[in-house]
N, C-alpha and C. Protein backbone atom coordinates (compact mmCIF):
# COMPACT_ATOMS: atom_id res chain seq x y z
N UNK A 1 22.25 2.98 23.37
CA UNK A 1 21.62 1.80 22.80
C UNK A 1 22.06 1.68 21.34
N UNK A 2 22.60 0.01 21.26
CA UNK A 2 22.57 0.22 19.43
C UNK A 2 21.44 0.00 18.96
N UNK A 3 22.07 0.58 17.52
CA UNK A 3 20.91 0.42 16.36
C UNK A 3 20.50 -0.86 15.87
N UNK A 4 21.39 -1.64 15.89
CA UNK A 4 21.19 -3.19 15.84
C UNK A 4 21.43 -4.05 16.63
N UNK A 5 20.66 -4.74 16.75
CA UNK A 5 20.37 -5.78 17.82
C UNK A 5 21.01 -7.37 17.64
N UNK A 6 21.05 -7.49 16.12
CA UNK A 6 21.40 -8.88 15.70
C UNK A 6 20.23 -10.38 15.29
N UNK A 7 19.50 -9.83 16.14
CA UNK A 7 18.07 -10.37 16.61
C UNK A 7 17.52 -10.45 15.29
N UNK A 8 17.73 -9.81 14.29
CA UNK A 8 16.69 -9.78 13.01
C UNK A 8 17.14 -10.84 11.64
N UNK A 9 18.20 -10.79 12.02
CA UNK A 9 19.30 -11.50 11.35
C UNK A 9 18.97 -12.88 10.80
N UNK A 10 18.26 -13.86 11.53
CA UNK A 10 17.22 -14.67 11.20
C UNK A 10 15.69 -14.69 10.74
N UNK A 11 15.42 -13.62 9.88
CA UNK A 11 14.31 -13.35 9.27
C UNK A 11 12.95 -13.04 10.53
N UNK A 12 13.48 -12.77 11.80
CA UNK A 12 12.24 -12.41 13.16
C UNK A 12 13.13 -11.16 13.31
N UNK A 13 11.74 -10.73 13.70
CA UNK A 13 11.93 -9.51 15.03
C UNK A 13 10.85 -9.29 15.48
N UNK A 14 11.02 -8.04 16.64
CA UNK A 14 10.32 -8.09 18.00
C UNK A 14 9.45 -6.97 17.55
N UNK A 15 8.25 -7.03 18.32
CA UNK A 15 7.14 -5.70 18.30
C UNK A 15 6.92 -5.22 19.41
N UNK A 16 6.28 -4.24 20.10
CA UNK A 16 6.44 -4.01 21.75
C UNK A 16 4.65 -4.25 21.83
N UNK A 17 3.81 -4.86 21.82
CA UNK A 17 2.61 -4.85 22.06
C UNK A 17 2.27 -4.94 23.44
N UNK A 18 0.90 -5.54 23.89
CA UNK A 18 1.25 -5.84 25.20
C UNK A 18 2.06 -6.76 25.96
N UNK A 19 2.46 -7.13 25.19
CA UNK A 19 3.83 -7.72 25.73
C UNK A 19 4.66 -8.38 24.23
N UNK A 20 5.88 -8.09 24.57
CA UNK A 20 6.88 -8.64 23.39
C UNK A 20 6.93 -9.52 22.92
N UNK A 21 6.71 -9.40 21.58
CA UNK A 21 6.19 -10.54 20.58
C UNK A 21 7.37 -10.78 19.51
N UNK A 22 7.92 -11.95 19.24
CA UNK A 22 8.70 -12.50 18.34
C UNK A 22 7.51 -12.68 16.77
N UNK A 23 8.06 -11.88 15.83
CA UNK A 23 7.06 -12.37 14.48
C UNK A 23 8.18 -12.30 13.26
N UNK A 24 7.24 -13.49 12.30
CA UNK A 24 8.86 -13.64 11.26
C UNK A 24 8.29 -12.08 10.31
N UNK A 25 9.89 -11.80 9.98
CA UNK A 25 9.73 -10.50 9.06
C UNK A 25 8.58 -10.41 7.34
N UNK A 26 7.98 -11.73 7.74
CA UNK A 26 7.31 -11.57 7.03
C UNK A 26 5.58 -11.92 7.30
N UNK A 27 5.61 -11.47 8.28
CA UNK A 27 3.89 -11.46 8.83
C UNK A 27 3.23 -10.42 8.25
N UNK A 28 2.25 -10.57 8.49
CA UNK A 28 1.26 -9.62 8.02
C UNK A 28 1.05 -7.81 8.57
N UNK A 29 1.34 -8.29 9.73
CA UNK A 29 1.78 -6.86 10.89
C UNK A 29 2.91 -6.34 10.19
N UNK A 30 3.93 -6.93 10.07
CA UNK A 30 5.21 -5.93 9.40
C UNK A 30 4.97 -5.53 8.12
N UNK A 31 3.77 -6.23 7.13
CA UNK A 31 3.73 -5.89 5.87
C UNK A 31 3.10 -4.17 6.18
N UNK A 32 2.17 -4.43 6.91
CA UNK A 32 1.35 -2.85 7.66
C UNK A 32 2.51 -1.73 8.04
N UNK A 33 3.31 -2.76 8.71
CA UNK A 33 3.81 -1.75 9.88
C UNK A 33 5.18 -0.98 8.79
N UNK A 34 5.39 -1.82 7.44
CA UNK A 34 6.59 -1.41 6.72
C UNK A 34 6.09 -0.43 5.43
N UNK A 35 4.55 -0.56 5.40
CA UNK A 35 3.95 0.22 4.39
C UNK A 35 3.61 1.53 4.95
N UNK A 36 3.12 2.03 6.32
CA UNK A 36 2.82 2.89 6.98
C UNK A 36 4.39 3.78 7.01
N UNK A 37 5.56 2.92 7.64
CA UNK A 37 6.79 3.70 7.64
C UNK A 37 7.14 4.28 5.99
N UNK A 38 7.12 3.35 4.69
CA UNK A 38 7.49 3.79 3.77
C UNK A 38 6.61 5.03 3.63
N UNK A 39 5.43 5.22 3.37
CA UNK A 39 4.26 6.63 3.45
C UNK A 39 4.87 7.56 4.36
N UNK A 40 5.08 7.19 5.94
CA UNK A 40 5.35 8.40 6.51
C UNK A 40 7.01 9.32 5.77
N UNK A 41 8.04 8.40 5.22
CA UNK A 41 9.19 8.80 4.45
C UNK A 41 8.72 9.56 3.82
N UNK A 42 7.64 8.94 2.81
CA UNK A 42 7.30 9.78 1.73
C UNK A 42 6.72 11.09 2.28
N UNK A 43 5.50 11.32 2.94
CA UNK A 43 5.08 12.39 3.77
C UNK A 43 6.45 13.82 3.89
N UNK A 44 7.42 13.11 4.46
CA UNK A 44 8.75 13.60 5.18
C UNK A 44 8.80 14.21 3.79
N UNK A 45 9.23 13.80 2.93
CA UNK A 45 9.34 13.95 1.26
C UNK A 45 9.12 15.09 0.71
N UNK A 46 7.05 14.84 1.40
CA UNK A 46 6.62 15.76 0.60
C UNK A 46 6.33 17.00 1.25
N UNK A 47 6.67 17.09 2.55
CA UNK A 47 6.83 18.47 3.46
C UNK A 47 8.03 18.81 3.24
N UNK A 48 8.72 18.44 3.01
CA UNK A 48 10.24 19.43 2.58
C UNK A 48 10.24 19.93 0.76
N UNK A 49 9.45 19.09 -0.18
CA UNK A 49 8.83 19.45 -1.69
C UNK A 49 8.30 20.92 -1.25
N UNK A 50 7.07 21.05 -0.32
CA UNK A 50 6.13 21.54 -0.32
C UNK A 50 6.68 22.93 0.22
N UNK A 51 7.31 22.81 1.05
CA UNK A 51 7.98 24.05 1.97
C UNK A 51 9.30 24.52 0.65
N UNK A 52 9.71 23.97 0.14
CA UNK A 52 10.13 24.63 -1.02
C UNK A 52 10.24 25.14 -1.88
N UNK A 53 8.61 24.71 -2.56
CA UNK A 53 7.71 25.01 -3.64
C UNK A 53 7.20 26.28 -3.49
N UNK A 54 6.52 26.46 -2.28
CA UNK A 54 4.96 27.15 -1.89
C UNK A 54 5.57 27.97 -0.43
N UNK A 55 4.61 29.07 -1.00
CA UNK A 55 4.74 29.54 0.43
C UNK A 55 3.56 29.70 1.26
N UNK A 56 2.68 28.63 0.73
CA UNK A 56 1.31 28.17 1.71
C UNK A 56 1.80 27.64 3.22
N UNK A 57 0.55 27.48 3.46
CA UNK A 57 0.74 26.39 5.01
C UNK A 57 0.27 24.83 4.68
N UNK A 58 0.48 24.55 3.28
CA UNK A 58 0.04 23.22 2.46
C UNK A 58 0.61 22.21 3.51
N UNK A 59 2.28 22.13 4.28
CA UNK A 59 2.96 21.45 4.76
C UNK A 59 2.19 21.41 6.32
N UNK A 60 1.73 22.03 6.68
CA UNK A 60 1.46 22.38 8.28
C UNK A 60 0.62 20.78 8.50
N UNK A 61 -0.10 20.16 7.86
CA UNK A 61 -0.97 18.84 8.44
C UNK A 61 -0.34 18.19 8.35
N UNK A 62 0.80 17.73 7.65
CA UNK A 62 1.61 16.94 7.05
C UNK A 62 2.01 16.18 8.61
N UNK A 63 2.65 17.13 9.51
CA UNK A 63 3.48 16.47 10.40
C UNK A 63 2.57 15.57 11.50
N UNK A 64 1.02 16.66 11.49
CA UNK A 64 0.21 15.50 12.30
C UNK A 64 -0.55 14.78 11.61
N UNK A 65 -0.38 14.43 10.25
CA UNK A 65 -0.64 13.37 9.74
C UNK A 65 0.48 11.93 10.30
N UNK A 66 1.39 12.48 10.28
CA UNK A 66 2.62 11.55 10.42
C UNK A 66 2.93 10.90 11.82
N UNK A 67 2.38 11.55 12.78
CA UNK A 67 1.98 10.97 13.95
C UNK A 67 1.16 10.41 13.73
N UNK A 68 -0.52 10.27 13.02
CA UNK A 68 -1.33 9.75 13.48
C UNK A 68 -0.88 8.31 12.60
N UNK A 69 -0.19 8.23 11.44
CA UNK A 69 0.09 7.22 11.29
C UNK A 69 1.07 6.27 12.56
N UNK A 70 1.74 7.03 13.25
CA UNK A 70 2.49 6.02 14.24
C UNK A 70 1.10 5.46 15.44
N UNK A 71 0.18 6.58 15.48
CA UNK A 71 -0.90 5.76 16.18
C UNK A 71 -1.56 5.04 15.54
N UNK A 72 -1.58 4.28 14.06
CA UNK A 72 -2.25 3.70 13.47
C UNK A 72 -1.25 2.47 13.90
N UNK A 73 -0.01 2.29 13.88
CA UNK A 73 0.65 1.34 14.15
C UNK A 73 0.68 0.78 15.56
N UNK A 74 0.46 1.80 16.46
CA UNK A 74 0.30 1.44 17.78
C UNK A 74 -0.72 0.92 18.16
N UNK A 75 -1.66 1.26 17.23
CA UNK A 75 -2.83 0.34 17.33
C UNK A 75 -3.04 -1.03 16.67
N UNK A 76 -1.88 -1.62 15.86
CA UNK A 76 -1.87 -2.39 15.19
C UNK A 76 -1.63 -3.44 16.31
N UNK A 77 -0.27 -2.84 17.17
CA UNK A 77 0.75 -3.43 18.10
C UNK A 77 0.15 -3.65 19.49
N UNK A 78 -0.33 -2.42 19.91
CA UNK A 78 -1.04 -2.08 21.46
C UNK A 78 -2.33 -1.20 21.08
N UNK A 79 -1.66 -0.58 21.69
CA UNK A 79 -3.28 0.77 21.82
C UNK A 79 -2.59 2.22 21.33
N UNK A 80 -4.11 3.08 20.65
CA UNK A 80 -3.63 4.17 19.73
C UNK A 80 -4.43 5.32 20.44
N UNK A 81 -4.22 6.36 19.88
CA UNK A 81 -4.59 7.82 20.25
C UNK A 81 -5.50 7.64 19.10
N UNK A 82 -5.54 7.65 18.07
CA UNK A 82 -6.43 7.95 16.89
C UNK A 82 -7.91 7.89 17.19
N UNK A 83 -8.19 9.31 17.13
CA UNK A 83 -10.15 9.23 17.23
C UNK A 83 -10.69 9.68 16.32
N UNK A 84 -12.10 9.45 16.38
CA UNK A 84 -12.64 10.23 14.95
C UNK A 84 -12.38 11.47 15.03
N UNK A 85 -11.85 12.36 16.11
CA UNK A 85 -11.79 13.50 15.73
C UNK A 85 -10.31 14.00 14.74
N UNK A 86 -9.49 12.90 14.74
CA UNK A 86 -8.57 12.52 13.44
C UNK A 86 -9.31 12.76 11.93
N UNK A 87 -10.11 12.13 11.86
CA UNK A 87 -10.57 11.82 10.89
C UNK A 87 -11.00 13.05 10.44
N UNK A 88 -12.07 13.37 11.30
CA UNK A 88 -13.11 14.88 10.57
C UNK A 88 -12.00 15.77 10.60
N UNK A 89 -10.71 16.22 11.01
CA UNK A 89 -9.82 16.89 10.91
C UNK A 89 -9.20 17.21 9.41
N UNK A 90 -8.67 15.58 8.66
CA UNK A 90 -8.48 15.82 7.28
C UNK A 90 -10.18 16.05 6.76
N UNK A 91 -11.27 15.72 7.16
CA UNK A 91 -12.04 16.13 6.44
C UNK A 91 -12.66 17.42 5.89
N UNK A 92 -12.04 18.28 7.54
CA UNK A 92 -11.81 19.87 7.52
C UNK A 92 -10.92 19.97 6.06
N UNK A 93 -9.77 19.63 6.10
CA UNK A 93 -8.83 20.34 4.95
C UNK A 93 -9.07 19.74 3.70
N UNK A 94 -9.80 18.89 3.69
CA UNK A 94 -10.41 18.29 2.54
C UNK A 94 -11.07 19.15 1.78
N UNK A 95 -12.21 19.42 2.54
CA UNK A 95 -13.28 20.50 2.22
C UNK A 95 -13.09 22.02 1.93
N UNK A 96 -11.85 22.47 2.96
CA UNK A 96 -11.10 23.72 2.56
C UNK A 96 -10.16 23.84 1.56
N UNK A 97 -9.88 23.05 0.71
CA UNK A 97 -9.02 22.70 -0.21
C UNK A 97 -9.72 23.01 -1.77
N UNK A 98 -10.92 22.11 -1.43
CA UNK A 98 -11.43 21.95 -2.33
C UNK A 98 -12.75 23.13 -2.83
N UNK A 99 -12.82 23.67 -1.81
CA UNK A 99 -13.88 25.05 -2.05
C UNK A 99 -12.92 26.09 -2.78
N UNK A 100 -11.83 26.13 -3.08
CA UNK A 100 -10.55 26.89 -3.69
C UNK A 100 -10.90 26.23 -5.11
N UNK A 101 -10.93 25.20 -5.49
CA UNK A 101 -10.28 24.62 -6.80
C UNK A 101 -11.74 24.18 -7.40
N UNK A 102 -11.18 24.21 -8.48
CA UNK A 102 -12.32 23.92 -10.12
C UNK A 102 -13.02 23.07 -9.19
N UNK A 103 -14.06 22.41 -10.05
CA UNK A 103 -14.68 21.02 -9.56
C UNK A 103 -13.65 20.19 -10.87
N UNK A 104 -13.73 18.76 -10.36
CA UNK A 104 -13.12 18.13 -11.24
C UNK A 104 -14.21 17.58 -11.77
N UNK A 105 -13.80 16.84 -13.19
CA UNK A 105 -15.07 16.65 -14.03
C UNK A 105 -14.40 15.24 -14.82
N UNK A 106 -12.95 14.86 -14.94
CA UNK A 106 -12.70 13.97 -15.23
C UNK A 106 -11.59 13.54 -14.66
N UNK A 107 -10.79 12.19 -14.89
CA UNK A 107 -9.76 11.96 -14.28
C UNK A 107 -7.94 12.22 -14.62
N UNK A 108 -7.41 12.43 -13.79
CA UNK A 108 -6.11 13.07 -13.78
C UNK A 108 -5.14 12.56 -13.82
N UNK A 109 -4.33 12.79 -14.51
CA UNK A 109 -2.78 11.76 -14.50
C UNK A 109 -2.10 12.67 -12.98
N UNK A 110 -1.35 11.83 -12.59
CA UNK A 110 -0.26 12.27 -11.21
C UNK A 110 0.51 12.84 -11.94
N UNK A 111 0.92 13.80 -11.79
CA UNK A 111 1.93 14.54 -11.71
C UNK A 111 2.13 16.32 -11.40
N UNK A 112 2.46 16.95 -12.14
CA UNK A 112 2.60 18.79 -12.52
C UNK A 112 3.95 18.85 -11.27
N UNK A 113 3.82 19.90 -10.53
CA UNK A 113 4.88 20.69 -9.77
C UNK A 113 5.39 19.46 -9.12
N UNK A 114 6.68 19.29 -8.36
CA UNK A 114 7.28 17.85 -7.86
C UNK A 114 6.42 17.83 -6.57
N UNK A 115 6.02 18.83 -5.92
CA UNK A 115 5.60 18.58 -4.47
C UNK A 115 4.12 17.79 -4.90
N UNK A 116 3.08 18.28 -6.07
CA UNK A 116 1.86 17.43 -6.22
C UNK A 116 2.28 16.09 -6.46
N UNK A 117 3.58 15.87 -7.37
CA UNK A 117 3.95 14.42 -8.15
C UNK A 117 4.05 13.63 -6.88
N UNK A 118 4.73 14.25 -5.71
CA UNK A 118 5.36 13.31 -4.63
C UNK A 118 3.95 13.38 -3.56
N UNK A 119 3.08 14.10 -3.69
CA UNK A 119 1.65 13.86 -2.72
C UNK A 119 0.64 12.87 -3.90
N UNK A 120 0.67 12.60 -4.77
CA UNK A 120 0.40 11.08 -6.04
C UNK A 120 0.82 10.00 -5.61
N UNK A 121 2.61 10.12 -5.12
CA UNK A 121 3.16 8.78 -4.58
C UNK A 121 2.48 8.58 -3.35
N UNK A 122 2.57 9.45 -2.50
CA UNK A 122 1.55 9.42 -1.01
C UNK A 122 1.05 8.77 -0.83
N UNK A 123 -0.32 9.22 -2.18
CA UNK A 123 -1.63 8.53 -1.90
C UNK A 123 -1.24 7.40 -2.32
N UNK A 124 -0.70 7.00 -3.55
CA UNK A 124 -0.61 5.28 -3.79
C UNK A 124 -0.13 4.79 -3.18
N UNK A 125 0.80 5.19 -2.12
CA UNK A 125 1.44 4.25 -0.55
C UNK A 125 0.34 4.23 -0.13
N UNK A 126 -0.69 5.00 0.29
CA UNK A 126 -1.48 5.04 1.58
C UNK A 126 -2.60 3.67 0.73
N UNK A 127 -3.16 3.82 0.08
CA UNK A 127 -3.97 3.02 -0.95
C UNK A 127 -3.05 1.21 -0.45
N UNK A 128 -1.69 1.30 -0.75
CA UNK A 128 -1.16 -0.06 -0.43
C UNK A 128 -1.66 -0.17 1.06
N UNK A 129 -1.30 0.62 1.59
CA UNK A 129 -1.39 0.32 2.92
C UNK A 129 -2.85 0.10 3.79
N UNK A 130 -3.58 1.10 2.86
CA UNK A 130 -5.00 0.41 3.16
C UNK A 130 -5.63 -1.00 2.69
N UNK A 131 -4.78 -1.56 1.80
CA UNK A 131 -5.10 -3.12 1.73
C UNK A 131 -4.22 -3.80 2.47
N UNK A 132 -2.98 -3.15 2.65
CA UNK A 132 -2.93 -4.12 4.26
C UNK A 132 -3.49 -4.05 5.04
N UNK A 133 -3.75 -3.43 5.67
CA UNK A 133 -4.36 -2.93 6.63
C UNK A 133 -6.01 -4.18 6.62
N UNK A 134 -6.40 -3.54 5.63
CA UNK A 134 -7.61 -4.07 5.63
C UNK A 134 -7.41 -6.07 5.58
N UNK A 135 -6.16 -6.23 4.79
CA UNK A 135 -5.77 -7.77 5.44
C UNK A 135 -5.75 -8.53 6.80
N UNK A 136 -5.01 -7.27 7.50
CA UNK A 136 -4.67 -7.52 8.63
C UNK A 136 -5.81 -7.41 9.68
N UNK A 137 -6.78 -6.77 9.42
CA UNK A 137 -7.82 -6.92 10.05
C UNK A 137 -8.77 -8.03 9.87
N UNK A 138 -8.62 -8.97 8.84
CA UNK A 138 -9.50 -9.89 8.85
C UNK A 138 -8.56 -11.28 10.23
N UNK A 139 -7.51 -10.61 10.23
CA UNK A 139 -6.58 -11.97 11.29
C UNK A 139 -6.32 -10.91 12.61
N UNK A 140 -6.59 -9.37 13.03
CA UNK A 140 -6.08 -9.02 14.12
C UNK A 140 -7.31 -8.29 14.33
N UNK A 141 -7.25 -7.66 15.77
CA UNK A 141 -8.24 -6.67 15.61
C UNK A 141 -7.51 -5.50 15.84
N UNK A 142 -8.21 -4.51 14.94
CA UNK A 142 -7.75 -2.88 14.85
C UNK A 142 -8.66 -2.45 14.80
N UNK A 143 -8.96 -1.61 15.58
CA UNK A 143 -9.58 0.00 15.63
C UNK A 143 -10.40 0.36 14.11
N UNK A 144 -11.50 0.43 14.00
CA UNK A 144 -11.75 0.87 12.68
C UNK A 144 -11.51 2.11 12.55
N UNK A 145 -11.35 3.13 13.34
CA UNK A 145 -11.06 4.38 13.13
C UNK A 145 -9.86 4.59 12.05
N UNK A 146 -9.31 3.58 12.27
CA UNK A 146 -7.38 3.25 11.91
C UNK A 146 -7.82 3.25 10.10
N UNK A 147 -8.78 2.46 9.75
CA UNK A 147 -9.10 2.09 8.66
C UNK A 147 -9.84 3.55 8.09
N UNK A 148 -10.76 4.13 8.66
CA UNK A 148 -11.28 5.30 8.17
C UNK A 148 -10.28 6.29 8.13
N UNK A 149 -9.47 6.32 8.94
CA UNK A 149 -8.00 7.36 8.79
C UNK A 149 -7.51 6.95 7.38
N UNK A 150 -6.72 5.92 6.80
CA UNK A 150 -6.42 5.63 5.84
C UNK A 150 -7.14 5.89 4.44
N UNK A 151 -7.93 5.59 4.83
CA UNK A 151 -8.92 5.83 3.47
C UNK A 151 -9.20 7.26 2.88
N UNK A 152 -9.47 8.12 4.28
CA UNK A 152 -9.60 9.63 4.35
C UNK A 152 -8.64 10.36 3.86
N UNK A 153 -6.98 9.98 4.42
CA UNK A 153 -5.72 10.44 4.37
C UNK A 153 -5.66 10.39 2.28
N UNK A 154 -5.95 9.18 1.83
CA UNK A 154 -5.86 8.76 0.06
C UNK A 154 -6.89 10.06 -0.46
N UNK A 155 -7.61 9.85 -0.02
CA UNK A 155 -8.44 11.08 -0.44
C UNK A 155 -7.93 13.01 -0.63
N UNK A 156 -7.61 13.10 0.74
CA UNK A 156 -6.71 14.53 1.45
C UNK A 156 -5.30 14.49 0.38
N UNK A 157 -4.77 13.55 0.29
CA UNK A 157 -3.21 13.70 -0.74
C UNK A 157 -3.63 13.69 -2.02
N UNK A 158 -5.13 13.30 -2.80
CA UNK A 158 -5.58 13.61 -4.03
C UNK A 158 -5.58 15.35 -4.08
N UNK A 159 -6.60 15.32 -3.45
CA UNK A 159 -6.97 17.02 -3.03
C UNK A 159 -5.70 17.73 -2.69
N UNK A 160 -4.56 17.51 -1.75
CA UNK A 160 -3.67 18.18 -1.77
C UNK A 160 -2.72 18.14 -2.77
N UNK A 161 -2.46 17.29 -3.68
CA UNK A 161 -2.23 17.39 -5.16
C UNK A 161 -2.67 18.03 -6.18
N UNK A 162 -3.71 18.37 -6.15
CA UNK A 162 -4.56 19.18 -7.30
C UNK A 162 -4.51 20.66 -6.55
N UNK A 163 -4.52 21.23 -5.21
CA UNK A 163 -4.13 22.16 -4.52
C UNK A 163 -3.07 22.79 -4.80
N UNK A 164 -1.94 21.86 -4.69
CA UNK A 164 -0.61 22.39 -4.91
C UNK A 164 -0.16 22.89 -6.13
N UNK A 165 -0.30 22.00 -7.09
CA UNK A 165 -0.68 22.31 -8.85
C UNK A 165 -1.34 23.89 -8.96
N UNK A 166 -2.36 23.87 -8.63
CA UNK A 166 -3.13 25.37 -8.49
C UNK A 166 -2.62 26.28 -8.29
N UNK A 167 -1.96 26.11 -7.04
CA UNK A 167 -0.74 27.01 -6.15
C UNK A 167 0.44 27.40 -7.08
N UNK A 168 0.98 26.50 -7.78
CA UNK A 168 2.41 27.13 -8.25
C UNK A 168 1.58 27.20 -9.63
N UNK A 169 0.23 27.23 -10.17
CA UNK A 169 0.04 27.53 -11.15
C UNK A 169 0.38 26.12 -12.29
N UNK A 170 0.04 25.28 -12.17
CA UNK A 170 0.33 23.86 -12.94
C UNK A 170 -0.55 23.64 -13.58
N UNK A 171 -1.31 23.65 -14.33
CA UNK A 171 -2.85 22.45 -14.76
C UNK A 171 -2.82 21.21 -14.24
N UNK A 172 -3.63 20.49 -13.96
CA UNK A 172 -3.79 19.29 -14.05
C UNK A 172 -3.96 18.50 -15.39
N UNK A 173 -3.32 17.44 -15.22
CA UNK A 173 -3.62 16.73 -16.93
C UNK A 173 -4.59 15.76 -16.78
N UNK A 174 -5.62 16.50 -17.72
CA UNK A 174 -6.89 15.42 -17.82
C UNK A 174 -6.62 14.05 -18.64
N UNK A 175 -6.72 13.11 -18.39
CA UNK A 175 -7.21 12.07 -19.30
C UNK A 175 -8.58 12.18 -19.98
């Protein structure tokens, strides 16, 4: 199969929902569906940062984070796997993350070791993508789970930023 179809070439392309849908490349679904892919890159990003950096298991959620984003899209398109038991999952490593580290007491500039700088970009993809998302739900219907995943995930890449910092020994920079 090729990689290109030709088909896009006129500002449309196809989605596989329940049945194949022609939408122009600039609908609201592709704004979702192109913000979710840019995050999962980044993700990709920051599991190869992280596995370089650290010799934690910091990277180990990373990859089923990155699926559950393709079920966030499949749910955009068709139907998803994503359950709350997604959810309370990052809320597990949320919580185990954070019973390790200071309490925070004020707010933090992004950055220190490259693997925290590139879990900063993360979250501000995931943050875009939760206002698409949340666009796209006022014109489609999605799964709210999809929406509590997102929101949860911005949260988990804060915490795994200030984690990682810790880890290779970084401070965080207070504002």
């Amino acid at each position: 199969m090729k990689i290109y179809t030709k088909g896009g070439d006129q500002g449309q392309t196809q989605i596989y929902a329940d049945k194949v849908l022609r939408l122009s490349k600039s609908d609201a679904v592709l704004d979702c569906y192109g913000t979710l892919d840019e995050l999962n890159a980044h993700l990709g990003l920051l599991h190869s940062y992280i596995n370089l950096q650290t010799n934690s298991s910091a990277a180990r959620p990373l990859q089923t984070i990155q699926q559950a984003l393709f079920q966030i899209g499949f749910a955009i398109s068709a139907n998803s796997k994503l359950s709350q038991t997604d959810v309370e999952q990052l809320e597990i490593e949320i919580d185990n993350m954070q019973a390790i580290l200071a309490p925070q007491t004020t707010f933090i500039l992004p950055g220190g070791c490259i693997a925290a700088a590139q879990a900063h970009v993360c979250r501000t993809v995931t943050r875009r993508a939760e206002r698409h998302l949340v666009a796209l739900m006022q014109e489609h219907t999605v799964p709210g789970v999809c929406l509590q995943y997102i929101n949860r995930l911005s949260d988990y890449l804060f915490v795994l930023a200030r984690s990682l910092n810790h880890q290779t020994g970084v401070n965080d920079i207070k504002v």
